[in-house]
PDB file of N, CA and C in Angstrom:
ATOM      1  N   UNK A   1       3.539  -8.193  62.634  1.00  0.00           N
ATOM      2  CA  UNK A   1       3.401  -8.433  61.229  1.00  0.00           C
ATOM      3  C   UNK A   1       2.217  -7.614  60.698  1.00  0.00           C
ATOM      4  N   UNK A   2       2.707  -7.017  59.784  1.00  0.00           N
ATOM      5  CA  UNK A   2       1.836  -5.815  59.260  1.00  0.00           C
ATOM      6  C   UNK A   2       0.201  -6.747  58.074  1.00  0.00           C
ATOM      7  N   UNK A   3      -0.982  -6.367  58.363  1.00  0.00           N
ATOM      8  CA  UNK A   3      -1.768  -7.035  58.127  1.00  0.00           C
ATOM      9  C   UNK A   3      -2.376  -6.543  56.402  1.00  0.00           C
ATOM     10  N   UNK A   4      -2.682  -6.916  55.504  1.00  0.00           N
ATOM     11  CA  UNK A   4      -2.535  -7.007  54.284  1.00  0.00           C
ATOM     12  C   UNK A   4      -4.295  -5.976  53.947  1.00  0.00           C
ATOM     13  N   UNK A   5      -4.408  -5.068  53.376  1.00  0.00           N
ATOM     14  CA  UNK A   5      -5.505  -4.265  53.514  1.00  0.00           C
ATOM     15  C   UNK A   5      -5.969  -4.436  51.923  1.00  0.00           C
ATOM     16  N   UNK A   6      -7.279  -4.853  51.718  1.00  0.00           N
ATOM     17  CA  UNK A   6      -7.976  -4.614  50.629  1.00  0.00           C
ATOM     18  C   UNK A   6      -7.770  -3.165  49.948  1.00  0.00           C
ATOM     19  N   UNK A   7      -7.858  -3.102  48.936  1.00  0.00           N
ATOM     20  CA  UNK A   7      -7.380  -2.026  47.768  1.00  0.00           C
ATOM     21  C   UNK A   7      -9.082  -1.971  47.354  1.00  0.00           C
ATOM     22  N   UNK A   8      -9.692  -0.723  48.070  1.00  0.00           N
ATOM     23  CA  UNK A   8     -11.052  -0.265  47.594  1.00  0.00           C
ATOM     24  C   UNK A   8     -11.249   1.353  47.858  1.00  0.00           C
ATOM     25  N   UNK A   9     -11.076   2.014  46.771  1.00  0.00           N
ATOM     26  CA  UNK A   9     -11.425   2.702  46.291  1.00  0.00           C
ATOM     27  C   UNK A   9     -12.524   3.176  47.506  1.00  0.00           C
ATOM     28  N   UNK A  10     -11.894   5.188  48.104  1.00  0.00           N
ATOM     29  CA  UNK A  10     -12.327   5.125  49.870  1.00  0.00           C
ATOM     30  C   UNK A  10     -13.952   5.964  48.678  1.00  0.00           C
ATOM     31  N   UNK A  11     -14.849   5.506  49.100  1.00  0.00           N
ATOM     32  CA  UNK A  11     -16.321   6.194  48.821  1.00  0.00           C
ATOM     33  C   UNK A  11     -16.849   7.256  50.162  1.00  0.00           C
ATOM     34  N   UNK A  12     -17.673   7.996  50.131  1.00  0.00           N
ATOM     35  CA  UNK A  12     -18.334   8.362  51.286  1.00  0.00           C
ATOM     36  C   UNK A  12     -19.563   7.752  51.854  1.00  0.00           C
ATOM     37  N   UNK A  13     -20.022   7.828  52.613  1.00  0.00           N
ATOM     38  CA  UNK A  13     -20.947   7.208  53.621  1.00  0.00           C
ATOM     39  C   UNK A  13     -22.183   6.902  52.548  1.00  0.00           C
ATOM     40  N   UNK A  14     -22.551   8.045  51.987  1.00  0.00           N
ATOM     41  CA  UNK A  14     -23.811   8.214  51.131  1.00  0.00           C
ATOM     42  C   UNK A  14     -23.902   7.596  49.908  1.00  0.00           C
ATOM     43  N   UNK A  15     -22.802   7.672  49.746  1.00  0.00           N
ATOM     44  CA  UNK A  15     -22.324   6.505  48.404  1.00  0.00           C
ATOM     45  C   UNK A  15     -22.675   4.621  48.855  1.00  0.00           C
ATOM     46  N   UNK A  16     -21.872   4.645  49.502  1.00  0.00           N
ATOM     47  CA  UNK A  16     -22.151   3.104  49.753  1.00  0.00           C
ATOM     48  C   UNK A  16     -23.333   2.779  50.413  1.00  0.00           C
ATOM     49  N   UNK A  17     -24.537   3.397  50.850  1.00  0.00           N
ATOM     50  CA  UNK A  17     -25.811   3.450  51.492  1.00  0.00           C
ATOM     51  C   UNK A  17     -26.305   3.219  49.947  1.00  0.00           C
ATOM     52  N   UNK A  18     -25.772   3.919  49.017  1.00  0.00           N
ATOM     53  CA  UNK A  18     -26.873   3.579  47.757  1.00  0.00           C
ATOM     54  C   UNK A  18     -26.397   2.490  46.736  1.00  0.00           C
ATOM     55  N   UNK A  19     -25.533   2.656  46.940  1.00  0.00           N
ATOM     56  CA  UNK A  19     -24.528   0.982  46.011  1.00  0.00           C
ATOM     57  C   UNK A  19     -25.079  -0.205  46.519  1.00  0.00           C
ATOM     58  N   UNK A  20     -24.796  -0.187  47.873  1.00  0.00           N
ATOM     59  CA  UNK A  20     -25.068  -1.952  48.267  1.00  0.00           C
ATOM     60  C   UNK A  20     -26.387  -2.169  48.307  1.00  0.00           C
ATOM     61  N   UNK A  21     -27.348  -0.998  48.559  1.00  0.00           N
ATOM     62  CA  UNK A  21     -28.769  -1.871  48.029  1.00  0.00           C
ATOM     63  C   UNK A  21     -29.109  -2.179  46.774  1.00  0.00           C
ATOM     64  N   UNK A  22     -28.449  -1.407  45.788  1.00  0.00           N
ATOM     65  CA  UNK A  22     -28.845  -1.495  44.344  1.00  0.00           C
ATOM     66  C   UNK A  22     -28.170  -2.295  44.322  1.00  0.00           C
ATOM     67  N   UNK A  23     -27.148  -3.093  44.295  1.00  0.00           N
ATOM     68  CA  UNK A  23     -26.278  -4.653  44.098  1.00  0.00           C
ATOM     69  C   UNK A  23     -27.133  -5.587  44.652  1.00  0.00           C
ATOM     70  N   UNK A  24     -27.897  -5.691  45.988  1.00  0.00           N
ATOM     71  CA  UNK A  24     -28.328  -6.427  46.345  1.00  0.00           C
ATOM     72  C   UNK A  24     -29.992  -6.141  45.561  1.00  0.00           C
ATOM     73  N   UNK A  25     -30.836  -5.317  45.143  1.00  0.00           N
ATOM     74  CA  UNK A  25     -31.318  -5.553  44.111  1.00  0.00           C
ATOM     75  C   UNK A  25     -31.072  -6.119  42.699  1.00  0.00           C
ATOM     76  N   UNK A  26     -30.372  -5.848  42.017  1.00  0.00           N
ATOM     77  CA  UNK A  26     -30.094  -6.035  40.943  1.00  0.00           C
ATOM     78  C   UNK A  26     -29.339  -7.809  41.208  1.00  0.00           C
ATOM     79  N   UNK A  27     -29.043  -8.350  42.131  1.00  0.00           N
ATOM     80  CA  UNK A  27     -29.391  -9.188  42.802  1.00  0.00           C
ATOM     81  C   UNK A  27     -30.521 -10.709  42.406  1.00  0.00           C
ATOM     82  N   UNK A  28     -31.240  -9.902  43.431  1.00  0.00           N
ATOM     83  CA  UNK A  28     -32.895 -10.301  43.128  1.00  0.00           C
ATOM     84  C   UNK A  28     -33.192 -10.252  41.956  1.00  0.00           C
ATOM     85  N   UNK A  29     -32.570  -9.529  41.067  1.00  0.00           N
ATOM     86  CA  UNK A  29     -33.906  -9.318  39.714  1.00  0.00           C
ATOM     87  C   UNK A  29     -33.142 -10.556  39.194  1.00  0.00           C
ATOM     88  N   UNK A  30     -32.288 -10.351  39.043  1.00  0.00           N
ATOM     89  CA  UNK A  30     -30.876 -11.764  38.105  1.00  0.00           C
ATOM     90  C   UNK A  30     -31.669 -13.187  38.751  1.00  0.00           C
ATOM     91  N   UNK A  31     -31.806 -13.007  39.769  1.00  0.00           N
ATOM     92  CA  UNK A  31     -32.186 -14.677  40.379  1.00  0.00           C
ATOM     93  C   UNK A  31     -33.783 -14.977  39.714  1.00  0.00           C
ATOM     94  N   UNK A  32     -34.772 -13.234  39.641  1.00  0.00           N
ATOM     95  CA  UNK A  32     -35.458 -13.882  39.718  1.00  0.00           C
ATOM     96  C   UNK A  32     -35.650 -14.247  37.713  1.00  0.00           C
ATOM     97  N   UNK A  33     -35.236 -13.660  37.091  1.00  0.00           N
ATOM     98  CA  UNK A  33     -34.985 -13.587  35.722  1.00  0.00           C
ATOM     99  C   UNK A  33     -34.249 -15.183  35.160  1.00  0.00           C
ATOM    100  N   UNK A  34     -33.592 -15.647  36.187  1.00  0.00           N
ATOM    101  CA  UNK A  34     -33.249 -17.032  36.087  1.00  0.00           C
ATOM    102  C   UNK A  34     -34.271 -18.081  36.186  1.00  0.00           C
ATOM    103  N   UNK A  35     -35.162 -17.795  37.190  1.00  0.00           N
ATOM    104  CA  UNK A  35     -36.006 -18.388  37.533  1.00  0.00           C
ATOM    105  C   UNK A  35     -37.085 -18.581  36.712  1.00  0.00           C
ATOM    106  N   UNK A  36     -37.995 -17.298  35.786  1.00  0.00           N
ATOM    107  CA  UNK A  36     -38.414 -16.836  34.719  1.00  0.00           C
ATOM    108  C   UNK A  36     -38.295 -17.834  33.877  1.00  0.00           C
ATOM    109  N   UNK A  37     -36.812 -17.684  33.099  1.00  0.00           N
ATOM    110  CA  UNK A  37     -36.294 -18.115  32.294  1.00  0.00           C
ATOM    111  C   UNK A  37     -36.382 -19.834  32.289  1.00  0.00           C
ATOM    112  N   UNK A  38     -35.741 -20.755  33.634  1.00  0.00           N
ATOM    113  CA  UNK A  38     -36.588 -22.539  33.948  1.00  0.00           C
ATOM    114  C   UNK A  38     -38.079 -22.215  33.997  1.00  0.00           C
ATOM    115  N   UNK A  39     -38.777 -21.732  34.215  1.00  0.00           N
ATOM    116  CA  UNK A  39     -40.363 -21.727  34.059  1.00  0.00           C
ATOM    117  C   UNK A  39     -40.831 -21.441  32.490  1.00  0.00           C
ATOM    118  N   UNK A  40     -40.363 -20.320  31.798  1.00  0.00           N
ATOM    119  CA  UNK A  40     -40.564 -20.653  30.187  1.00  0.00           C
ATOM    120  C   UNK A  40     -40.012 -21.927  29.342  1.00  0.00           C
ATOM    121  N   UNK A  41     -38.832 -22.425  29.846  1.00  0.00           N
ATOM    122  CA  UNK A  41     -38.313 -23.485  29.264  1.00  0.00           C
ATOM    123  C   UNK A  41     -39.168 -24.835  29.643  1.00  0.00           C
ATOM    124  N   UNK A  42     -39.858 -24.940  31.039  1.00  0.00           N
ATOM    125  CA  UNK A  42     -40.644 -25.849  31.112  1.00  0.00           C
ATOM    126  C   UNK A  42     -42.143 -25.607  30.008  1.00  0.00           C
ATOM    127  N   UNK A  43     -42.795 -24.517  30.309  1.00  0.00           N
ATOM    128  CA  UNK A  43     -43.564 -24.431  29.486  1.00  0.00           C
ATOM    129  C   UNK A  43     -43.749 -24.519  28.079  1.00  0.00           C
ATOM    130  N   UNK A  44     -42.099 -23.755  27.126  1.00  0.00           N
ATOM    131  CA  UNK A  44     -42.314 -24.385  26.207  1.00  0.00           C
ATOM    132  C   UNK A  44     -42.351 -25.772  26.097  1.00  0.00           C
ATOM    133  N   UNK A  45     -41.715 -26.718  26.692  1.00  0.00           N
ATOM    134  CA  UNK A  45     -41.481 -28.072  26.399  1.00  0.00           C
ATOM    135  C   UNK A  45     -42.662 -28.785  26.504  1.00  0.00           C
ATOM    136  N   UNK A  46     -43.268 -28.259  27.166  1.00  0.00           N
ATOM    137  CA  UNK A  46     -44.905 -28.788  27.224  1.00  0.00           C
ATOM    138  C   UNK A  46     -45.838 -28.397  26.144  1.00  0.00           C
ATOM    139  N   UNK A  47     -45.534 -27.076  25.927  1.00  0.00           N
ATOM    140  CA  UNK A  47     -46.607 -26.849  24.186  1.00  0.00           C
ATOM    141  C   UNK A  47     -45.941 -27.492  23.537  1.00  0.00           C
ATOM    142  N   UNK A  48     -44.791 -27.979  23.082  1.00  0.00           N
ATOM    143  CA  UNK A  48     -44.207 -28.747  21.723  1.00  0.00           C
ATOM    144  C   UNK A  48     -44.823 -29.868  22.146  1.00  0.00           C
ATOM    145  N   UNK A  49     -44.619 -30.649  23.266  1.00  0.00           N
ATOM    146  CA  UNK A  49     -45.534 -32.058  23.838  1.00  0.00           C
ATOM    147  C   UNK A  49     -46.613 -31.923  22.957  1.00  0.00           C
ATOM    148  N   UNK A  50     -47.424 -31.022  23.702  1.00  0.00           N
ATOM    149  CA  UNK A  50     -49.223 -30.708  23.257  1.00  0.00           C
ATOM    150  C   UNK A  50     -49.377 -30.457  21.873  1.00  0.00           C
ATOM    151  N   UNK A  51     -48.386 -29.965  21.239  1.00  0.00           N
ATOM    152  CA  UNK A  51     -48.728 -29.849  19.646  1.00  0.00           C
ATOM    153  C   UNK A  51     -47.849 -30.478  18.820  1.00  0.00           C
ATOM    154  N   UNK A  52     -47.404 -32.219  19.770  1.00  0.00           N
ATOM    155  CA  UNK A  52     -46.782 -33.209  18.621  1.00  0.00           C
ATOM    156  C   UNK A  52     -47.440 -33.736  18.670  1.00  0.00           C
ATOM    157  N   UNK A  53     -48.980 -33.792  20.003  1.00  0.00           N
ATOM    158  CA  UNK A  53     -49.891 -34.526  20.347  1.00  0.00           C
ATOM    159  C   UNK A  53     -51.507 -34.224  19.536  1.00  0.00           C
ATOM    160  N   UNK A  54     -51.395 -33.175  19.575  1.00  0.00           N
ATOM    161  CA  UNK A  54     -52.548 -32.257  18.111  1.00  0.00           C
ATOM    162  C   UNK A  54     -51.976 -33.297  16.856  1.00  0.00           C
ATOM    163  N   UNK A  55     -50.632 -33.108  16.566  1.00  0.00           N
ATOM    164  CA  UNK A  55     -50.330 -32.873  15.172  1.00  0.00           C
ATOM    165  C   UNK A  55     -50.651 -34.624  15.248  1.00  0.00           C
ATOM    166  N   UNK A  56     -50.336 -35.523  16.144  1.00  0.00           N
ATOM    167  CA  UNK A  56     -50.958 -37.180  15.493  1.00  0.00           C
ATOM    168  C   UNK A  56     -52.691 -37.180  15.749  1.00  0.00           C
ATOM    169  N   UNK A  57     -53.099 -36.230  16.111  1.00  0.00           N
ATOM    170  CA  UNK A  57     -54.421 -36.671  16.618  1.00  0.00           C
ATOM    171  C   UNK A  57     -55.009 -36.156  15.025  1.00  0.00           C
ATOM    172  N   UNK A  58     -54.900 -34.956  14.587  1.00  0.00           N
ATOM    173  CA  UNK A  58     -54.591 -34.337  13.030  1.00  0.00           C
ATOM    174  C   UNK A  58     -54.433 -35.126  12.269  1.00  0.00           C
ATOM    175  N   UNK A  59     -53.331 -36.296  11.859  1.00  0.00           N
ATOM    176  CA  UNK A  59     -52.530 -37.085  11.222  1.00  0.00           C
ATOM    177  C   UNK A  59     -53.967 -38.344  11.355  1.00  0.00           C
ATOM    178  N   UNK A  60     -54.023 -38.715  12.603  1.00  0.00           N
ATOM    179  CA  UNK A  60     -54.964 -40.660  12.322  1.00  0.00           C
ATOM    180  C   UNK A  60     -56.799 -39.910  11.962  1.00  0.00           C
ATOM    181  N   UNK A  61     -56.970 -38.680  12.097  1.00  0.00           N
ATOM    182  CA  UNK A  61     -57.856 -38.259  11.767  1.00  0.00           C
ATOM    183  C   UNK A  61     -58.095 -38.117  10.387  1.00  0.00           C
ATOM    184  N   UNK A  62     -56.970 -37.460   9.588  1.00  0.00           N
ATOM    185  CA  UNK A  62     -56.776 -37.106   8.401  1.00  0.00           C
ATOM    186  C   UNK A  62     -56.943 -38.604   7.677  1.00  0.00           C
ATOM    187  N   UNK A  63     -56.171 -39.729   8.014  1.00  0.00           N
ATOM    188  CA  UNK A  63     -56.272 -41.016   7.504  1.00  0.00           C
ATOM    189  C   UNK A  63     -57.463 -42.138   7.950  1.00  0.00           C
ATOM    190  N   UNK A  64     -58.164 -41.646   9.198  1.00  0.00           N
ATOM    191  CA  UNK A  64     -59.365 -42.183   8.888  1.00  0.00           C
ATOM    192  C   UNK A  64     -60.411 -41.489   7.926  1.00  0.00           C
ATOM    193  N   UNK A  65     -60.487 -40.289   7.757  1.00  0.00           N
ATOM    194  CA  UNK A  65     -61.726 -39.814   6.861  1.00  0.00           C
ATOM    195  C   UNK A  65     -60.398 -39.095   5.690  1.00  0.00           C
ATOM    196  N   UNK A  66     -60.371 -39.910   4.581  1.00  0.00           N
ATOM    197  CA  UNK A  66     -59.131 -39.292   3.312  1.00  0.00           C
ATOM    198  C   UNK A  66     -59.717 -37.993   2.474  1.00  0.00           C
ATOM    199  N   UNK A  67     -61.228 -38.009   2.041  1.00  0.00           N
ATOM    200  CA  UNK A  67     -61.754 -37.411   1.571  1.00  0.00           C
ATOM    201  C   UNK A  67     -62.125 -35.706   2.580  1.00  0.00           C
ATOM    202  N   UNK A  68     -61.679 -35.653   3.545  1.00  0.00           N
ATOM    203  CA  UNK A  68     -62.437 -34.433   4.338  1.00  0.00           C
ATOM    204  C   UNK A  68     -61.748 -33.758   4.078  1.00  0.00           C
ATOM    205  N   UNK A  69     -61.656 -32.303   4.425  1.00  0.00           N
ATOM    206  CA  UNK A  69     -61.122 -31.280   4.639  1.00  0.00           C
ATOM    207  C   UNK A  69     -59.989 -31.514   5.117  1.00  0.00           C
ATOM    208  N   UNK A  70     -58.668 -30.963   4.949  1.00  0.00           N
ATOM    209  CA  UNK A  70     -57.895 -31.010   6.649  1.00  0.00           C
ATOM    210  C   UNK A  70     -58.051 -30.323   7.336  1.00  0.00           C
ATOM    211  N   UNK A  71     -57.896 -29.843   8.487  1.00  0.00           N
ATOM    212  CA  UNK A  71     -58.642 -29.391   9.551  1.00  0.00           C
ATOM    213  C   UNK A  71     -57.739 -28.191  10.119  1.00  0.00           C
ATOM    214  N   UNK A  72     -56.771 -27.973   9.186  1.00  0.00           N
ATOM    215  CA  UNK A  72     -55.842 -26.959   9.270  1.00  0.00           C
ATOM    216  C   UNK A  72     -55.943 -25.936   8.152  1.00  0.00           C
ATOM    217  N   UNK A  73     -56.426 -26.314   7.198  1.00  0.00           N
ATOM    218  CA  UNK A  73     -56.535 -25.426   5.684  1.00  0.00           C
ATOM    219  C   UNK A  73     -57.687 -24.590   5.825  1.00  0.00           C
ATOM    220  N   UNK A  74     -57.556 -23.363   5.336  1.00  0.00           N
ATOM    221  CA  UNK A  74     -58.654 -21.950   5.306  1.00  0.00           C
ATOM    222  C   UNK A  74     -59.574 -22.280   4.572  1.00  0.00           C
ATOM    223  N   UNK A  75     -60.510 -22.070   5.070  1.00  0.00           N
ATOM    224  CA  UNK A  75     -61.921 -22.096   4.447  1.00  0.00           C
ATOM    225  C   UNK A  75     -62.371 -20.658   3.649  1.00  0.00           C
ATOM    226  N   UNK A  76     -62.788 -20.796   2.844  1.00  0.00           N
ATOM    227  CA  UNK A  76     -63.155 -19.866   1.725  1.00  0.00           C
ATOM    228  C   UNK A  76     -64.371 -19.358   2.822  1.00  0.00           C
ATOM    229  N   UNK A  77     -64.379 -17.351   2.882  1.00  0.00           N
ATOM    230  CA  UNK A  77     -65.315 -16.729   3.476  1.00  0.00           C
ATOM    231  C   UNK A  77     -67.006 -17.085   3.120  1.00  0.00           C
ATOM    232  N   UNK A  78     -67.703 -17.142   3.503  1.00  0.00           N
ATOM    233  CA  UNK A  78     -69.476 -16.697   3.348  1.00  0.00           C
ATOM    234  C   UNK A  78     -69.517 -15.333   2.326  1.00  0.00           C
ATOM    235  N   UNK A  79     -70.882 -15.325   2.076  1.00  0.00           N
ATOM    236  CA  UNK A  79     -71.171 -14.147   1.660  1.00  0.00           C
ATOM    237  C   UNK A  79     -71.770 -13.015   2.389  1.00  0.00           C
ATOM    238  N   UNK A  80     -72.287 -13.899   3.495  1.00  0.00           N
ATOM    239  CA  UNK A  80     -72.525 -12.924   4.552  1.00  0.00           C
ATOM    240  C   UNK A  80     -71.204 -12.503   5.311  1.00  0.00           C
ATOM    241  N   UNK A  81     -70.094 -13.024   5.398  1.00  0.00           N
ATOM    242  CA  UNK A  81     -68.973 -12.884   6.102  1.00  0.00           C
ATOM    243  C   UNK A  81     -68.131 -11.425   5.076  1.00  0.00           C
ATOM    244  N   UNK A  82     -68.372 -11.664   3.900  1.00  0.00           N
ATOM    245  CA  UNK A  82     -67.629 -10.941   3.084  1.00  0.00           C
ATOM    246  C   UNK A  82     -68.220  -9.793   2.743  1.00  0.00           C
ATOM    247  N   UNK A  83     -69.036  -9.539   2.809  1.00  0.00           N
ATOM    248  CA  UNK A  83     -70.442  -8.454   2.914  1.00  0.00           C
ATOM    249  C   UNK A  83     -70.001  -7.379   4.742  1.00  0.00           C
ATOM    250  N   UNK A  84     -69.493  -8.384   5.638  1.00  0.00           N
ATOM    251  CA  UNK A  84     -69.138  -7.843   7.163  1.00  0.00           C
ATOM    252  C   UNK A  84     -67.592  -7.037   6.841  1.00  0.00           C
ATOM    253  N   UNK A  85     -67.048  -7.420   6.038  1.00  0.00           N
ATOM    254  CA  UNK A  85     -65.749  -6.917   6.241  1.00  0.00           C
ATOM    255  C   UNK A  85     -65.379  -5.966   4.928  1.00  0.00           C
ATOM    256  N   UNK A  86     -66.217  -6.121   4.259  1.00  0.00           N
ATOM    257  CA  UNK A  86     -66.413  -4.981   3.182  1.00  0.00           C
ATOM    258  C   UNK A  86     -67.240  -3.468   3.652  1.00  0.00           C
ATOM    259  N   UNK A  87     -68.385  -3.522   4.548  1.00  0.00           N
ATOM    260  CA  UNK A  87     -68.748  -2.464   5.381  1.00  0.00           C
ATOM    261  C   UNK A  87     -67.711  -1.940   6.231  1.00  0.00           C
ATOM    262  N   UNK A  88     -66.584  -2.696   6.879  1.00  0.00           N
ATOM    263  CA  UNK A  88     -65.886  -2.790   8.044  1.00  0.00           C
ATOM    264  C   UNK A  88     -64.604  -1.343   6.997  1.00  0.00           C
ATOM    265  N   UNK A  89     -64.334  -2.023   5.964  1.00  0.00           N
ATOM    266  CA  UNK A  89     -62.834  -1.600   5.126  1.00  0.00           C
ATOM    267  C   UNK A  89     -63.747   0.020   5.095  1.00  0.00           C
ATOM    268  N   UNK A  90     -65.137   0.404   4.186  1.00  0.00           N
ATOM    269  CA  UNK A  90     -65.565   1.425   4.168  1.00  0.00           C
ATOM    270  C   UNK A  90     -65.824   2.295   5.079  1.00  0.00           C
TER     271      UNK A  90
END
């Protein structure tokens, strides 16, 4: 019984010496780009944590002292500050 032969396209020696390592690189990079990719997703999930955790610490701050600043809004420059960045532009 005649045995059933894969259909691949015949390459030469030098050819497939450089294919199968670059597959098996390109490989590695995919796994490690996956990997990448669960390590940013953990990290973001942890800054949104840390800055829902700012934003109430912000919030019972803001409502214990009503009259302050908020602690997020720009402060109007100095005159010494504005005097630094006017030399800086010239």
């Amino acid at each position: 019984m005649p045995t059933k032969k894969k259909l691949r396209p015949k390459l030469p020696a030098v050819a497939l010496t450089v294919i199968l390592p670059v597959a098996t690189r390109l490989n590695r990079i995919e796994d490690l780009l996956i990997e990448m990719r669960g390590v940013l997703d953990f990290q973001l999930k942890r800054i949104a944590a840390l800055q829902a955790l700012v934003d109430v610490l912000i919030e019972k701050d803001r409502v214990r002292r009503p009259g302050a600043r908020p602690s997020h809004a720009p402060r109007a420059p100095s005159d010494q500050e504005r005097v630094h960045v006017s030399r800086i532009r010239s």
